[in-house]
N, C-alpha and C. Protein backbone atom coordinates (compact mmCIF):
# COMPACT_ATOMS: atom_id res chain seq x y z
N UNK A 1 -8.07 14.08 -7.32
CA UNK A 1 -6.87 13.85 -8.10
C UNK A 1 -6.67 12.36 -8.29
N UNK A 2 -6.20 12.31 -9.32
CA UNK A 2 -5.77 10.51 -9.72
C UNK A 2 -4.71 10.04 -9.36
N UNK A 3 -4.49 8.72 -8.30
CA UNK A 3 -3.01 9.11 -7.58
C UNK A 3 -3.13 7.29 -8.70
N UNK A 4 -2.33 7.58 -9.64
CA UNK A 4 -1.91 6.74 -10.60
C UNK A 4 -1.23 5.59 -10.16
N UNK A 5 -0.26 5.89 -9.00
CA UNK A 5 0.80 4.87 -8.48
C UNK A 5 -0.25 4.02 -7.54
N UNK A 6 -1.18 4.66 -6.51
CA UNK A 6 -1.88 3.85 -5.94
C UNK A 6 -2.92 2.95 -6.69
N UNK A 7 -3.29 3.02 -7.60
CA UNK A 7 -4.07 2.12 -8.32
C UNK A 7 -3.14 0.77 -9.31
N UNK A 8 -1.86 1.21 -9.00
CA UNK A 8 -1.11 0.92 -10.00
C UNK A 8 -0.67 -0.60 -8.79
N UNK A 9 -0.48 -0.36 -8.00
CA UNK A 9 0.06 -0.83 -6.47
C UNK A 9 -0.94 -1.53 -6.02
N UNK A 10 -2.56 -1.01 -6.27
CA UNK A 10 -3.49 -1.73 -5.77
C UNK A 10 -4.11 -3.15 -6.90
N UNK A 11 -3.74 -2.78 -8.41
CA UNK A 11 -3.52 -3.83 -9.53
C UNK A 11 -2.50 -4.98 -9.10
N UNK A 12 -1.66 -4.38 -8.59
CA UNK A 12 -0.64 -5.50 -8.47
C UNK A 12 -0.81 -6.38 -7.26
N UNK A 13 -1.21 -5.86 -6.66
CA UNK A 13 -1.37 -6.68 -5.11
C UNK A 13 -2.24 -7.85 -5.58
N UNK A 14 -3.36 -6.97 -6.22
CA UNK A 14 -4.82 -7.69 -6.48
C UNK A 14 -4.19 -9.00 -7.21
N UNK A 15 -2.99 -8.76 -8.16
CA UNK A 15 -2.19 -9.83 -9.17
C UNK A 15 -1.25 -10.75 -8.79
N UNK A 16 -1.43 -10.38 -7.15
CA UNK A 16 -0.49 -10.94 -6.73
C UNK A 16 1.01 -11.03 -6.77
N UNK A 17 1.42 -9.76 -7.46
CA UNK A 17 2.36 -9.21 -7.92
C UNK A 17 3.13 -8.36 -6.56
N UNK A 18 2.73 -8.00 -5.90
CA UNK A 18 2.66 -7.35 -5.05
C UNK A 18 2.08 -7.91 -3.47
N UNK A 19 3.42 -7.95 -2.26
CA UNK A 19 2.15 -8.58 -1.06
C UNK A 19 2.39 -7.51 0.09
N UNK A 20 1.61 -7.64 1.23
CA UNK A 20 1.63 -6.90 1.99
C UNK A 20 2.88 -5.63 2.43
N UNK A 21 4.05 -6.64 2.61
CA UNK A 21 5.02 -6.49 2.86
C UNK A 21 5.97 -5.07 1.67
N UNK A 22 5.42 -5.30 0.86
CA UNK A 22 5.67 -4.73 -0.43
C UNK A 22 4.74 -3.19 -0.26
N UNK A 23 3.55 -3.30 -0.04
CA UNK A 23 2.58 -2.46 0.00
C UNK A 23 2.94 -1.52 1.38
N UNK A 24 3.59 -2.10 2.39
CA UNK A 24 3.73 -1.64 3.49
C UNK A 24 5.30 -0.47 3.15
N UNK A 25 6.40 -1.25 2.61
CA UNK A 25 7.40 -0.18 2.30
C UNK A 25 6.82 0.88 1.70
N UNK A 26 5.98 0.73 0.68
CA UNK A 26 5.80 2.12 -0.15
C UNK A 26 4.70 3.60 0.71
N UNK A 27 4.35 2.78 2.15
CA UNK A 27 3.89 3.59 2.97
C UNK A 27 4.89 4.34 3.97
N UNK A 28 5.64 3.59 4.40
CA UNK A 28 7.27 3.61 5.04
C UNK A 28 7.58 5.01 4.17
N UNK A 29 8.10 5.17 3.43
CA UNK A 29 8.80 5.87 2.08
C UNK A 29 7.68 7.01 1.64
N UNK A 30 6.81 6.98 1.74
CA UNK A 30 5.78 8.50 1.38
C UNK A 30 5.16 8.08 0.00
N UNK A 31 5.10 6.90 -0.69
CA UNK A 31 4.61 6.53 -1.77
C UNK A 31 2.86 6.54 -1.42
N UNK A 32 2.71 5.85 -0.14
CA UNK A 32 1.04 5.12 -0.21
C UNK A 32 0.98 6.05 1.01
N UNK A 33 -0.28 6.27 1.48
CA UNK A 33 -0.54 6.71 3.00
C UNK A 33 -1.32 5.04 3.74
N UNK A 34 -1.35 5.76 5.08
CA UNK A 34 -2.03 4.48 5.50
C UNK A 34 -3.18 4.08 5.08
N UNK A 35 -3.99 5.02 5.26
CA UNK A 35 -5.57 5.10 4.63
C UNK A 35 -5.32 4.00 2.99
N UNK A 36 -4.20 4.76 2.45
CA UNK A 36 -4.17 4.08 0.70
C UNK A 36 -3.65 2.09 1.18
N UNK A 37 -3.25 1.74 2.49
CA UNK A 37 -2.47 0.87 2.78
C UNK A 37 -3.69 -0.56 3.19
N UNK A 38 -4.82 0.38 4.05
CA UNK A 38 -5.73 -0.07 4.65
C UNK A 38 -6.97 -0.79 3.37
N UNK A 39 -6.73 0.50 2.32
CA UNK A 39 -7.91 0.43 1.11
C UNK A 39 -7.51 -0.95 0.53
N UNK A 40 -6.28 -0.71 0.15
CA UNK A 40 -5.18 -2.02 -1.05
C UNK A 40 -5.21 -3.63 -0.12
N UNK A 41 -5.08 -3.45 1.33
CA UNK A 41 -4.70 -5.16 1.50
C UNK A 41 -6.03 -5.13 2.36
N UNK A 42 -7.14 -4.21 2.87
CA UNK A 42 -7.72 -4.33 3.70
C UNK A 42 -7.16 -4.56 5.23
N UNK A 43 -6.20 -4.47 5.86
CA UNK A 43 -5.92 -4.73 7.21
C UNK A 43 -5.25 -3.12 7.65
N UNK A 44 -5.50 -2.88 8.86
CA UNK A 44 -5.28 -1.24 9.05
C UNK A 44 -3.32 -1.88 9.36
N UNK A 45 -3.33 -0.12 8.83
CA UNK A 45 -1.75 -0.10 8.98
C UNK A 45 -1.35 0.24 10.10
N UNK A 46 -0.08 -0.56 10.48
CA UNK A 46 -0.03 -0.49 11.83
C UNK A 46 1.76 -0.24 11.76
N UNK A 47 1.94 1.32 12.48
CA UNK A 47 3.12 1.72 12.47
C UNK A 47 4.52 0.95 13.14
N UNK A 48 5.20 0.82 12.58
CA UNK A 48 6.47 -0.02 13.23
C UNK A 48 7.40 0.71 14.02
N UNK A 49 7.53 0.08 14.88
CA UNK A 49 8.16 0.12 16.28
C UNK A 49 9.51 0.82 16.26
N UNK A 50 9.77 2.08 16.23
CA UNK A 50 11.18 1.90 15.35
C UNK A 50 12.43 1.24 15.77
């Protein structure tokens, strides 16, 4: 399946449009998974403390 938003998220980062921090809420929220978090900035996602 074509997950549209993650490529969309992974354009922007790449554009600098977008930074970690940014990439990390939309994993928070059910937008990205970690795996999609790890692919986009390269650094594994690492769950916050709640």
């Amino acid at each position: 399946m074509l997950n549209i938003f993650k490529n969309l998220a992974m354009q922007f980062y790449n554009a600098g449009w977008y930074d970690k921090t940014i990439i990390n809420s939309f994993v928070k929220i059910g937008a990205l998974t970690a795996d999609d978090y790890q692919e986009i900035t390269g650094d594994k996602y690492v769950t916050p403390n709640a």
